[in-house]
N, C-alpha and C. Protein backbone atom coordinates (compact mmCIF):
# COMPACT_ATOMS: atom_id res chain seq x y z
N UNK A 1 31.97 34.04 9.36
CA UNK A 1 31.26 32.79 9.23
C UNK A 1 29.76 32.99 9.47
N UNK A 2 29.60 33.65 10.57
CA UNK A 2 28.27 33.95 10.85
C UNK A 2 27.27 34.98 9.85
N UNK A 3 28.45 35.87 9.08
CA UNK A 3 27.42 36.53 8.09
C UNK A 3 27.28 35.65 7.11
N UNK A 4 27.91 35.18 6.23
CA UNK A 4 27.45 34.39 5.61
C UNK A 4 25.90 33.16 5.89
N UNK A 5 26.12 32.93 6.90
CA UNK A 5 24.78 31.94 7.14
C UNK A 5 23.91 32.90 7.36
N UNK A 6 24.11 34.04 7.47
CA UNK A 6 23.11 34.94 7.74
C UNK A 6 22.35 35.50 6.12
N UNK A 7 23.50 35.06 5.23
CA UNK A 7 23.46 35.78 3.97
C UNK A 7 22.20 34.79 3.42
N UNK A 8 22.63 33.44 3.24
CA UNK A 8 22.29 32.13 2.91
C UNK A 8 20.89 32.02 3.28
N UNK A 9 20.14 32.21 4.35
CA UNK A 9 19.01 32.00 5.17
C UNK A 9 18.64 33.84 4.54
N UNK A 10 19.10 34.31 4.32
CA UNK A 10 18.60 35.73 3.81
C UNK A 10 17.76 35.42 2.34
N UNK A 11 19.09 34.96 1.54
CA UNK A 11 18.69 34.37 0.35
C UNK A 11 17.53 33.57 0.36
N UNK A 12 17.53 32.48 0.73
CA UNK A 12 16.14 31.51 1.52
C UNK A 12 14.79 32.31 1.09
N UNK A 13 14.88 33.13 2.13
CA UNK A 13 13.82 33.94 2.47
C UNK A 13 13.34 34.71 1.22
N UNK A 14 14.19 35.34 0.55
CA UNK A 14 13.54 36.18 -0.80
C UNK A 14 13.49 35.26 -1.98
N UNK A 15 13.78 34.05 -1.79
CA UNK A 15 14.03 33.85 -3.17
C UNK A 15 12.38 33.34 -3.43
N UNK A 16 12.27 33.06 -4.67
CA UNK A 16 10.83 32.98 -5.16
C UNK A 16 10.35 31.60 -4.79
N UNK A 17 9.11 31.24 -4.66
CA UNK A 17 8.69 29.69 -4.42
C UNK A 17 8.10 29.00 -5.29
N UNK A 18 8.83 28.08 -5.07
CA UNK A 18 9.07 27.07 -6.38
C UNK A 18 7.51 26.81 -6.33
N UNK A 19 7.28 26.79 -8.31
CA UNK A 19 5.72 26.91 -8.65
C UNK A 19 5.77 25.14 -8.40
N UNK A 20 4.21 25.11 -7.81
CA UNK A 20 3.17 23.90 -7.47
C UNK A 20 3.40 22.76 -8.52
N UNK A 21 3.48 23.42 -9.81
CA UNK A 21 3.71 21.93 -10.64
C UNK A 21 4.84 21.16 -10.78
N UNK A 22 5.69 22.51 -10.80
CA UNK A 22 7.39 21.86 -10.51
C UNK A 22 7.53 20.74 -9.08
N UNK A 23 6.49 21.20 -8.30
CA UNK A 23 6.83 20.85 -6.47
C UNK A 23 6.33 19.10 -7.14
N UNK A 24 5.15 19.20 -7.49
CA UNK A 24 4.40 17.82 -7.59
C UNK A 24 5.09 17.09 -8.61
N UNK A 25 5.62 17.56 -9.90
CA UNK A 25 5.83 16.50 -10.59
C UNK A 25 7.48 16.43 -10.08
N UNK A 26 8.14 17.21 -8.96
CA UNK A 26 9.30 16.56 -8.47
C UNK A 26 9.32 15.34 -7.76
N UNK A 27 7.45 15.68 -7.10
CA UNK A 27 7.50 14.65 -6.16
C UNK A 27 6.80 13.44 -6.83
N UNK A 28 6.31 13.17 -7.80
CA UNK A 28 6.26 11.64 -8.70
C UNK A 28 7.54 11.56 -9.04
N UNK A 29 8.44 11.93 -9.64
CA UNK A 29 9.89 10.89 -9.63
C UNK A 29 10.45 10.44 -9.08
N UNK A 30 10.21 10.77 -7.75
CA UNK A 30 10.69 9.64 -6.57
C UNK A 30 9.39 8.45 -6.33
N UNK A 31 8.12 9.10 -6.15
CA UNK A 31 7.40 7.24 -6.21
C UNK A 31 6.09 8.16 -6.69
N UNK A 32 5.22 7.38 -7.07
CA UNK A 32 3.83 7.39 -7.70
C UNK A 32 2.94 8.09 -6.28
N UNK A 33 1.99 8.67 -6.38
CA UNK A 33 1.01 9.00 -5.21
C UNK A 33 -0.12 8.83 -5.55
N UNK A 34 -1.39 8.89 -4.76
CA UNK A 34 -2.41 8.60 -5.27
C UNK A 34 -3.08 10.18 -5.01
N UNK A 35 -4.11 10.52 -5.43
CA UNK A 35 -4.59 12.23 -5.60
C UNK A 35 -4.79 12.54 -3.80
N UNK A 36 -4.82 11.78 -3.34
CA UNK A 36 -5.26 12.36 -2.11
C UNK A 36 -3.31 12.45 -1.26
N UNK A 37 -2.86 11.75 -1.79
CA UNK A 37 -1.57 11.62 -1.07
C UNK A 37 -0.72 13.37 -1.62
N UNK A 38 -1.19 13.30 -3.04
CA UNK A 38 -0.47 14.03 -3.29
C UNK A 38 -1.23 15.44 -2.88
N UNK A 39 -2.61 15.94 -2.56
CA UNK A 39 -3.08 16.77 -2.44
C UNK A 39 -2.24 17.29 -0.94
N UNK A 40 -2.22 16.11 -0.32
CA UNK A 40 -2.26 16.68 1.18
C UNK A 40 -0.44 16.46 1.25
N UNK A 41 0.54 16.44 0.54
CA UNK A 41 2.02 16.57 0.54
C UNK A 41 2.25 17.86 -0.17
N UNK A 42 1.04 18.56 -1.33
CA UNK A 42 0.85 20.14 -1.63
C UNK A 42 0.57 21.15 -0.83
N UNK A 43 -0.26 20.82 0.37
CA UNK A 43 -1.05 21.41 1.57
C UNK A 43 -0.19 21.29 2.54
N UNK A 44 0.64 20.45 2.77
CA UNK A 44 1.86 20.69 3.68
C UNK A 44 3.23 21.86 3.50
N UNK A 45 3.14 21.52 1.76
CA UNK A 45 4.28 22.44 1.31
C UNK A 45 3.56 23.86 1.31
N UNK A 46 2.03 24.35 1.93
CA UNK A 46 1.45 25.67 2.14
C UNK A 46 1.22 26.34 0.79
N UNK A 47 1.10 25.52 -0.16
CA UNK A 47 0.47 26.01 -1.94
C UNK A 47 -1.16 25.96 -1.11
N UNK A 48 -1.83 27.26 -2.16
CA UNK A 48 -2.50 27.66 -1.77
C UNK A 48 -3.76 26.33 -2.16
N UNK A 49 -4.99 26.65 -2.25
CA UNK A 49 -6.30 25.47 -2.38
C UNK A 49 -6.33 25.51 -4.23
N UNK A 50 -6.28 26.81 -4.46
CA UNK A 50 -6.55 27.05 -5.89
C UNK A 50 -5.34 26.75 -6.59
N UNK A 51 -4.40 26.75 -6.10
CA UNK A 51 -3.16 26.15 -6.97
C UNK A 51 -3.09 24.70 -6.83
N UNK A 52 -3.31 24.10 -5.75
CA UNK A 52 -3.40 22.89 -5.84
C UNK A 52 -4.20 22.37 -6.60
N UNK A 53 -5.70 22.44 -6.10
CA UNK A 53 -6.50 22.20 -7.41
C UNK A 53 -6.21 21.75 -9.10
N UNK A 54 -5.70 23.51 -9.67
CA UNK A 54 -5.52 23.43 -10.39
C UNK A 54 -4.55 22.23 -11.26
N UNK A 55 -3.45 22.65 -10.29
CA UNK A 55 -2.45 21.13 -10.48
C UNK A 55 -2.82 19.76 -10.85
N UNK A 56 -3.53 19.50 -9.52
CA UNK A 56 -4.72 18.08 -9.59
C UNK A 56 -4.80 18.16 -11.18
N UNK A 57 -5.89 18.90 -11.41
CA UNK A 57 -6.32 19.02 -13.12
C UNK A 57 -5.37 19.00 -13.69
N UNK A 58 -4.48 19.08 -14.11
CA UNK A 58 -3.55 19.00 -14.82
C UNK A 58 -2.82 17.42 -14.76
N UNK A 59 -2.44 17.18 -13.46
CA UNK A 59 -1.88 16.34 -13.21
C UNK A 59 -2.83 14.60 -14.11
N UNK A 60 -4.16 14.54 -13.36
CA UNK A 60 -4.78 13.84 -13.84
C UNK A 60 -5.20 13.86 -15.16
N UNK A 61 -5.17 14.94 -15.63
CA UNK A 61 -5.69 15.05 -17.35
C UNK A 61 -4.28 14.63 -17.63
N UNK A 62 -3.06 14.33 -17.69
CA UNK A 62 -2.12 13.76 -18.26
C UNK A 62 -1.06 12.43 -18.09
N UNK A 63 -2.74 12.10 -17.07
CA UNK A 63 -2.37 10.72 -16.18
C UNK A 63 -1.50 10.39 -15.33
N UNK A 64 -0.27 11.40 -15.19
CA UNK A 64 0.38 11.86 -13.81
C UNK A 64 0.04 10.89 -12.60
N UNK A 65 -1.34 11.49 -12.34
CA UNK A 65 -2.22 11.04 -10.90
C UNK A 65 -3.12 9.87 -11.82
N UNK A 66 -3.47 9.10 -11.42
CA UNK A 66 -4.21 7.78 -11.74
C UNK A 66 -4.25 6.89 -11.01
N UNK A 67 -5.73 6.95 -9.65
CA UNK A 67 -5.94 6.38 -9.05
C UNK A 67 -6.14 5.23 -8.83
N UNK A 68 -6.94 4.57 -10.10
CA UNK A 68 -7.33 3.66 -11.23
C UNK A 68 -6.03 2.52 -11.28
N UNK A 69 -4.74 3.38 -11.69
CA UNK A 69 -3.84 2.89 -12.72
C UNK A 69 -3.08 2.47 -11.19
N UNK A 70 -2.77 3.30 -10.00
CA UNK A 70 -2.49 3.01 -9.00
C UNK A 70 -2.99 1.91 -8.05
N UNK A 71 -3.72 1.71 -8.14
CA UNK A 71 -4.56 0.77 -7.33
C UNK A 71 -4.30 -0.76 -8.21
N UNK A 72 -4.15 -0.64 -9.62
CA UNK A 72 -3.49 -1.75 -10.19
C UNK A 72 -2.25 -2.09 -9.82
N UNK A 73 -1.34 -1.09 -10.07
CA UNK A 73 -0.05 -1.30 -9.90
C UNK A 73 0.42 -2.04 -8.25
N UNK A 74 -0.43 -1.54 -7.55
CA UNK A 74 -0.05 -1.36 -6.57
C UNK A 74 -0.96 -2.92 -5.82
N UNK A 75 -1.86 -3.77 -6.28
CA UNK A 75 -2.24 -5.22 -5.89
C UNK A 75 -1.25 -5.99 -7.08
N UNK A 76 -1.01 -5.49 -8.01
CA UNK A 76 -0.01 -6.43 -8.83
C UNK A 76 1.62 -6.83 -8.00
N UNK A 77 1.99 -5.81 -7.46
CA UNK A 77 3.20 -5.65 -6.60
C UNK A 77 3.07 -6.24 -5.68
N UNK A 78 1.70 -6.33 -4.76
CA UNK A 78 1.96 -6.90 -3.35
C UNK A 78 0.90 -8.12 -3.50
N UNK A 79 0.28 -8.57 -4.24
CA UNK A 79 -0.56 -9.71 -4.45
C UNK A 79 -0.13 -11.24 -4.12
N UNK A 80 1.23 -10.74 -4.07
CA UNK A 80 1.93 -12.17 -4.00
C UNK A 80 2.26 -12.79 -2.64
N UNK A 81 2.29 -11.20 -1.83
CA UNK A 81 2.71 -11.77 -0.28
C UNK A 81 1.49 -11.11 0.64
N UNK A 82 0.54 -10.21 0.16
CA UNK A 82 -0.34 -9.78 1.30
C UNK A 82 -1.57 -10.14 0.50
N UNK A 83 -2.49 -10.35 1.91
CA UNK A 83 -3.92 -10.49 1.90
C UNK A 83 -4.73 -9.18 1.10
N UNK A 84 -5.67 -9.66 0.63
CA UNK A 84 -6.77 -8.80 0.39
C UNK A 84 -6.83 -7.91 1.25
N UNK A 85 -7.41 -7.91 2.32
CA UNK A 85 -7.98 -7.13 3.68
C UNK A 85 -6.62 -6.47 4.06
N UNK A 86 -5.39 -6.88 4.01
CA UNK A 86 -4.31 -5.55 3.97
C UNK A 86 -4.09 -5.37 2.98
N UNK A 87 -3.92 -5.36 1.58
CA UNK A 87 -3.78 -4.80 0.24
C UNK A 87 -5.11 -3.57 0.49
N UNK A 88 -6.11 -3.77 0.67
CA UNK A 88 -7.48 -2.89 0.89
C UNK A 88 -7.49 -2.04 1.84
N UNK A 89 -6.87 -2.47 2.99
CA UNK A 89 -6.43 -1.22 4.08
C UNK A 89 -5.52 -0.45 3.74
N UNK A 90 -4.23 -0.92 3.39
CA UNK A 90 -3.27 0.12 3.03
C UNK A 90 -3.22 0.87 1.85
N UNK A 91 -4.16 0.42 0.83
CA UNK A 91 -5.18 1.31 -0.09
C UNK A 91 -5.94 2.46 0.31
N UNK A 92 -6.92 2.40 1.28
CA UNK A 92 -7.69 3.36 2.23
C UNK A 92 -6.92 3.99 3.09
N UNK A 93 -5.77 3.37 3.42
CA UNK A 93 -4.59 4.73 3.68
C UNK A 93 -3.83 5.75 3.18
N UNK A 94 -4.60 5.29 2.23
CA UNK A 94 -3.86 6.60 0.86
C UNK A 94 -4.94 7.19 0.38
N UNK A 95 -5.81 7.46 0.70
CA UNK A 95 -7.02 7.85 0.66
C UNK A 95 -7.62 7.43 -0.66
N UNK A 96 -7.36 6.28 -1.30
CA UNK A 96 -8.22 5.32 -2.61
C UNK A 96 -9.59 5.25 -1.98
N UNK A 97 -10.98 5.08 -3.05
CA UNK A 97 -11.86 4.76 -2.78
C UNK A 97 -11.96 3.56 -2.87
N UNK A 98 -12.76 3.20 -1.94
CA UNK A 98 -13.72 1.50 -1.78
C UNK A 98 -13.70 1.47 -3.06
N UNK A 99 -14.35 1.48 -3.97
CA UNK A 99 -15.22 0.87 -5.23
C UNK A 99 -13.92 0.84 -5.93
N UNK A 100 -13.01 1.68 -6.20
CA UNK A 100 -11.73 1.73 -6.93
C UNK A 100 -10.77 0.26 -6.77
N UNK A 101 -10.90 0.23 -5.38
CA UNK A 101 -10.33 -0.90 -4.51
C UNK A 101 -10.81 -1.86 -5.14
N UNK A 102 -12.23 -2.40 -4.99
CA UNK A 102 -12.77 -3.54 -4.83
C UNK A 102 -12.63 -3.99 -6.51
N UNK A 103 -12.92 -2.94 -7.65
CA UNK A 103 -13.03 -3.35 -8.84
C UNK A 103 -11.70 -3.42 -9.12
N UNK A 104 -10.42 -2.97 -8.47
CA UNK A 104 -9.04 -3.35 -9.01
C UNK A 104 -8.59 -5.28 -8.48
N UNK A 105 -9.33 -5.26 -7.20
CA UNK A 105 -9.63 -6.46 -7.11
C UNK A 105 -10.05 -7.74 -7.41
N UNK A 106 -11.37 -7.37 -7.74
CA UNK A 106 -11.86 -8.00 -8.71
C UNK A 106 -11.26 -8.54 -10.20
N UNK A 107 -10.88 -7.48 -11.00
CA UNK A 107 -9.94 -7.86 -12.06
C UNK A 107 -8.42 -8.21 -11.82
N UNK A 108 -8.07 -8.10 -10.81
CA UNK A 108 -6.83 -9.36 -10.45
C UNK A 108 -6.65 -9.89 -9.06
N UNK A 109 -7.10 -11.27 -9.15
CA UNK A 109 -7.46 -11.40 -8.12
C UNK A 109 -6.26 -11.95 -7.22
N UNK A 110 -6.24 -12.56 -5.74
CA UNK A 110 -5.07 -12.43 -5.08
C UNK A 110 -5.22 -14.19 -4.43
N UNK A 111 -4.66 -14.67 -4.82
CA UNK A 111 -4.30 -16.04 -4.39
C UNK A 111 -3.92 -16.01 -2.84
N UNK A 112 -4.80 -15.86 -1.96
CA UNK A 112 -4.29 -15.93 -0.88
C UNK A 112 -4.10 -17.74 -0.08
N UNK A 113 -4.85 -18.43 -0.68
CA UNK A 113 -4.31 -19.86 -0.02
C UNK A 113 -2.89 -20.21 -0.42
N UNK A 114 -2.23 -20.21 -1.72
CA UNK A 114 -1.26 -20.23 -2.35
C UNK A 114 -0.21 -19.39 -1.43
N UNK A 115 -0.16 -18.42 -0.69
CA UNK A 115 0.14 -17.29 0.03
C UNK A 115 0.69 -18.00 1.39
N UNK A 116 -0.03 -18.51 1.96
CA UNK A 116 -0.14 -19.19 3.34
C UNK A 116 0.84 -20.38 3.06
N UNK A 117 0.12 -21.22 2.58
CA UNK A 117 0.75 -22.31 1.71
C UNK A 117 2.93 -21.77 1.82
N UNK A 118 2.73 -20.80 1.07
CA UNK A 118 4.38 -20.34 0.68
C UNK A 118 4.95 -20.45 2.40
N UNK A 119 4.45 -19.26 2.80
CA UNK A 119 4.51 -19.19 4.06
C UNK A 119 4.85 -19.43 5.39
N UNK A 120 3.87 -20.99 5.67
CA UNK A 120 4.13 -21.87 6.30
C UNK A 120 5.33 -22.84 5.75
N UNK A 121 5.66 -22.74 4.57
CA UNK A 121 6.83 -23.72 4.58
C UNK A 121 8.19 -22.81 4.32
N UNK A 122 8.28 -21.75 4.50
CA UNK A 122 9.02 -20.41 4.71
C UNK A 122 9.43 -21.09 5.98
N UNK A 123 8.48 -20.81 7.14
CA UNK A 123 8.45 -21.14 8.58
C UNK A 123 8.56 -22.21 8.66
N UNK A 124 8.99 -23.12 7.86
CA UNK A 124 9.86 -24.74 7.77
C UNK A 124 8.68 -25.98 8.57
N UNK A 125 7.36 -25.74 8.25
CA UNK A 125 6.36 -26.80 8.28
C UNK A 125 6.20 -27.50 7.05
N UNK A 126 5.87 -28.59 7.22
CA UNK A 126 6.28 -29.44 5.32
C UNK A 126 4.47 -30.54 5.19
N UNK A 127 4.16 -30.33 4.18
CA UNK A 127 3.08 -30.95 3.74
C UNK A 127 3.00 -32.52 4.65
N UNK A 128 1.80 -32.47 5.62
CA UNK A 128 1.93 -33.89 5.91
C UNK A 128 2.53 -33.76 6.92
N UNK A 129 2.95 -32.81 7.79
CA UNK A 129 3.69 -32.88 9.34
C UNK A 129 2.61 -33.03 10.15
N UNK A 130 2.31 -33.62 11.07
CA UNK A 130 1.48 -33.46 11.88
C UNK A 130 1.28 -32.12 13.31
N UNK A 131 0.38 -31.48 13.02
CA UNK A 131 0.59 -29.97 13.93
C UNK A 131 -0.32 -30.36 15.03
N UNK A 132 0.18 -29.92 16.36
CA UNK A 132 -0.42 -29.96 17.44
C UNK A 132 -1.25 -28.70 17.73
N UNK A 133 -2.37 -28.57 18.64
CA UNK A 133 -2.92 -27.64 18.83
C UNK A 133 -2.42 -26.32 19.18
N UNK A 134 -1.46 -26.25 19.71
CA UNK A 134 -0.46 -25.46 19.99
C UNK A 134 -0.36 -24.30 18.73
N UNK A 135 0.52 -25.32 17.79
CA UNK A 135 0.95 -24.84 16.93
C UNK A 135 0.18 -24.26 15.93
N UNK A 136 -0.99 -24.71 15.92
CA UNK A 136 -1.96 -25.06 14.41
C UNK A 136 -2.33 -22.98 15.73
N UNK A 137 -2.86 -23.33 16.77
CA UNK A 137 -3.15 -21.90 17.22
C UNK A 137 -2.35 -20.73 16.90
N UNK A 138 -1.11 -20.96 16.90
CA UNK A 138 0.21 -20.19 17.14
C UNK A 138 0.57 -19.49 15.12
N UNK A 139 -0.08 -20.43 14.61
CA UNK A 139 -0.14 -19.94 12.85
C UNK A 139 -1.49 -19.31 12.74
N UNK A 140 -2.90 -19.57 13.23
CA UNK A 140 -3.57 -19.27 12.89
C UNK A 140 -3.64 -17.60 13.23
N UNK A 141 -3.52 -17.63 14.60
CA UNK A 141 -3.18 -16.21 15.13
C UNK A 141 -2.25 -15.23 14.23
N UNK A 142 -0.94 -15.81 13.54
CA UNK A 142 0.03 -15.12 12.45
C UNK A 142 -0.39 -14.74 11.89
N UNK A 143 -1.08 -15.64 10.89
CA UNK A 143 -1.79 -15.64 9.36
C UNK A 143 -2.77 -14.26 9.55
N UNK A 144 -3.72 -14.73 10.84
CA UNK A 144 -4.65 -13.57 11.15
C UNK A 144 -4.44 -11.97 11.15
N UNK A 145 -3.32 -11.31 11.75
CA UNK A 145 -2.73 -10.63 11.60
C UNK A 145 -1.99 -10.36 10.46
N UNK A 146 -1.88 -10.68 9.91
CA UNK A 146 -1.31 -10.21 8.69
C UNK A 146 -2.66 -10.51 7.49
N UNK A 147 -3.78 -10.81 8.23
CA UNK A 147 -5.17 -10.07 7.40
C UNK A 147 -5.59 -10.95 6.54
N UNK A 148 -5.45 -12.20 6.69
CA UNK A 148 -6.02 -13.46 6.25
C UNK A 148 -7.17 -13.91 7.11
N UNK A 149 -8.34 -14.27 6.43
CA UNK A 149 -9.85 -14.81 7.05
C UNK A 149 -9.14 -16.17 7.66
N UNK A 150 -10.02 -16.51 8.96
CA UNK A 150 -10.21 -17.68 8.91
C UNK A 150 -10.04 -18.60 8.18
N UNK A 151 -11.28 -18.39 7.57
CA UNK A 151 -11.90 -19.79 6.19
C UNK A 151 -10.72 -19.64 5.64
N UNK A 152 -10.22 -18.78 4.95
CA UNK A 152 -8.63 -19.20 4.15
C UNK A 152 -7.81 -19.83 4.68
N UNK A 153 -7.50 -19.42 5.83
CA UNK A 153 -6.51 -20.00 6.85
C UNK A 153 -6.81 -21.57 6.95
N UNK A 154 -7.76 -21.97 7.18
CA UNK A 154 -8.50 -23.29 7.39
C UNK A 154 -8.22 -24.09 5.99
N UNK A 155 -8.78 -23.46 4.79
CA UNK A 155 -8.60 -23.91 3.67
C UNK A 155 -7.15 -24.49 3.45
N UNK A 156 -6.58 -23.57 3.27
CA UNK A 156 -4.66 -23.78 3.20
C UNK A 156 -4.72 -24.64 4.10
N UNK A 157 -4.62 -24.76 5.48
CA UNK A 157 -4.24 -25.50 5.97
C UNK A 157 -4.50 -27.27 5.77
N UNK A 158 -6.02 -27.05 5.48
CA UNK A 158 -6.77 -28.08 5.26
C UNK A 158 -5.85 -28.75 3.78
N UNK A 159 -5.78 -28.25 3.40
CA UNK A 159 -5.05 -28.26 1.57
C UNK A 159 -3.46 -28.95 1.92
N UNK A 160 -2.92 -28.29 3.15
CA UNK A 160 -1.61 -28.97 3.30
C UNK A 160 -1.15 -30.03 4.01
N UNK A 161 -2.27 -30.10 5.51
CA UNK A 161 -2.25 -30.78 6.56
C UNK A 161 -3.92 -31.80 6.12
N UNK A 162 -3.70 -33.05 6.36
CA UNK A 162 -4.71 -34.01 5.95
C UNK A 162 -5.60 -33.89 6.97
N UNK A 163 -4.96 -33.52 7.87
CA UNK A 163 -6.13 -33.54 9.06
C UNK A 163 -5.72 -32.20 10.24
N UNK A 164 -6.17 -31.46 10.13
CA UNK A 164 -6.23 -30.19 10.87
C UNK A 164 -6.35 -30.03 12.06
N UNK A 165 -5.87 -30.20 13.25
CA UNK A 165 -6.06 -30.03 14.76
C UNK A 165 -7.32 -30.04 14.95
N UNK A 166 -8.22 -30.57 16.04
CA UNK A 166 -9.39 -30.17 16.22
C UNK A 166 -8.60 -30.08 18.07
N UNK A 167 -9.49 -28.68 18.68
CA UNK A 167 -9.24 -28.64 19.92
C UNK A 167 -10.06 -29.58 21.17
């Protein structure tokens, strides 16, 4: 029993390593990456700088990688339930650029009062309830965290509730 696993982990060891393009375009059929995601999941698998590289080039000259095309896909998908300011952070966690960001933004933009709006009546508040300070605090703080401005927050609210807590 023991030679055999010995054989197996032998095998392992000599067998040849799987070329860089095979590695990357295995790893787009499970989900899309953006060039920096995928650079540094090549640099983990210990492919050298110049093979990676090269890849990159390849990859992007056949639209593979499309940062552009990613950054669309990817506010079209979550536009409906997250804020700007987290759609834009968890963008910059994938190492997307600002300007990439902001102009995928720009051309579709993200209804975030509509958002809140859903939201709060998710959390079973109904147009026209009257909210106590308490409460009106206890959403604003939510909303906040999950990367909604103020002024939006205010807006929606203002939009659902006729008259908005004042403290």
């Amino acid at each position: 029993m023991h030679d055999q696993k010995r054989e197996r982990q032998e095998a392992r060891r000599n067998k040849r390593p799987r070329p860089v393009r095979d590695c990357a375009l295995s790893l787009l059929e499970r989900s899309d990456k953006t060039a920096w995601e995928m650079r540094k999941k090549l640099k983990d698998r210990e492919y050298q700088p110049e093979e990676i590289e090269e890849t990159m080039a390849f990859l992007e000259e056949y639209h593979y990688i499309d940062d552009r095309e990613y950054v669309r896909k990817y506010i079209r998908t979550y536009s409906s339930h997250k804020s700007i300011r987290r759609i834009c952070a968890e963008l910059e966690q994938k190492g997307v650029d600002r300007e990439l960001i902001h102009a995928g933004i720009q051309d579709l933009p993200v209804d975030e009062e509509t958002q809140i709006i859903q939201w709060l009546r998710k959390k079973g508040y109904e147009p026209g309830e009257p909210l106590e300070w308490a409460q009106y605090r206890r959403l604003t703080a939510a909303l906040g965290r999950r990367g909604y401005s103020f002024d939006i927050i205010r807006k929606a609210t203002e939009q659902m509730y006729e008259e908005v807590p004042e403290r």
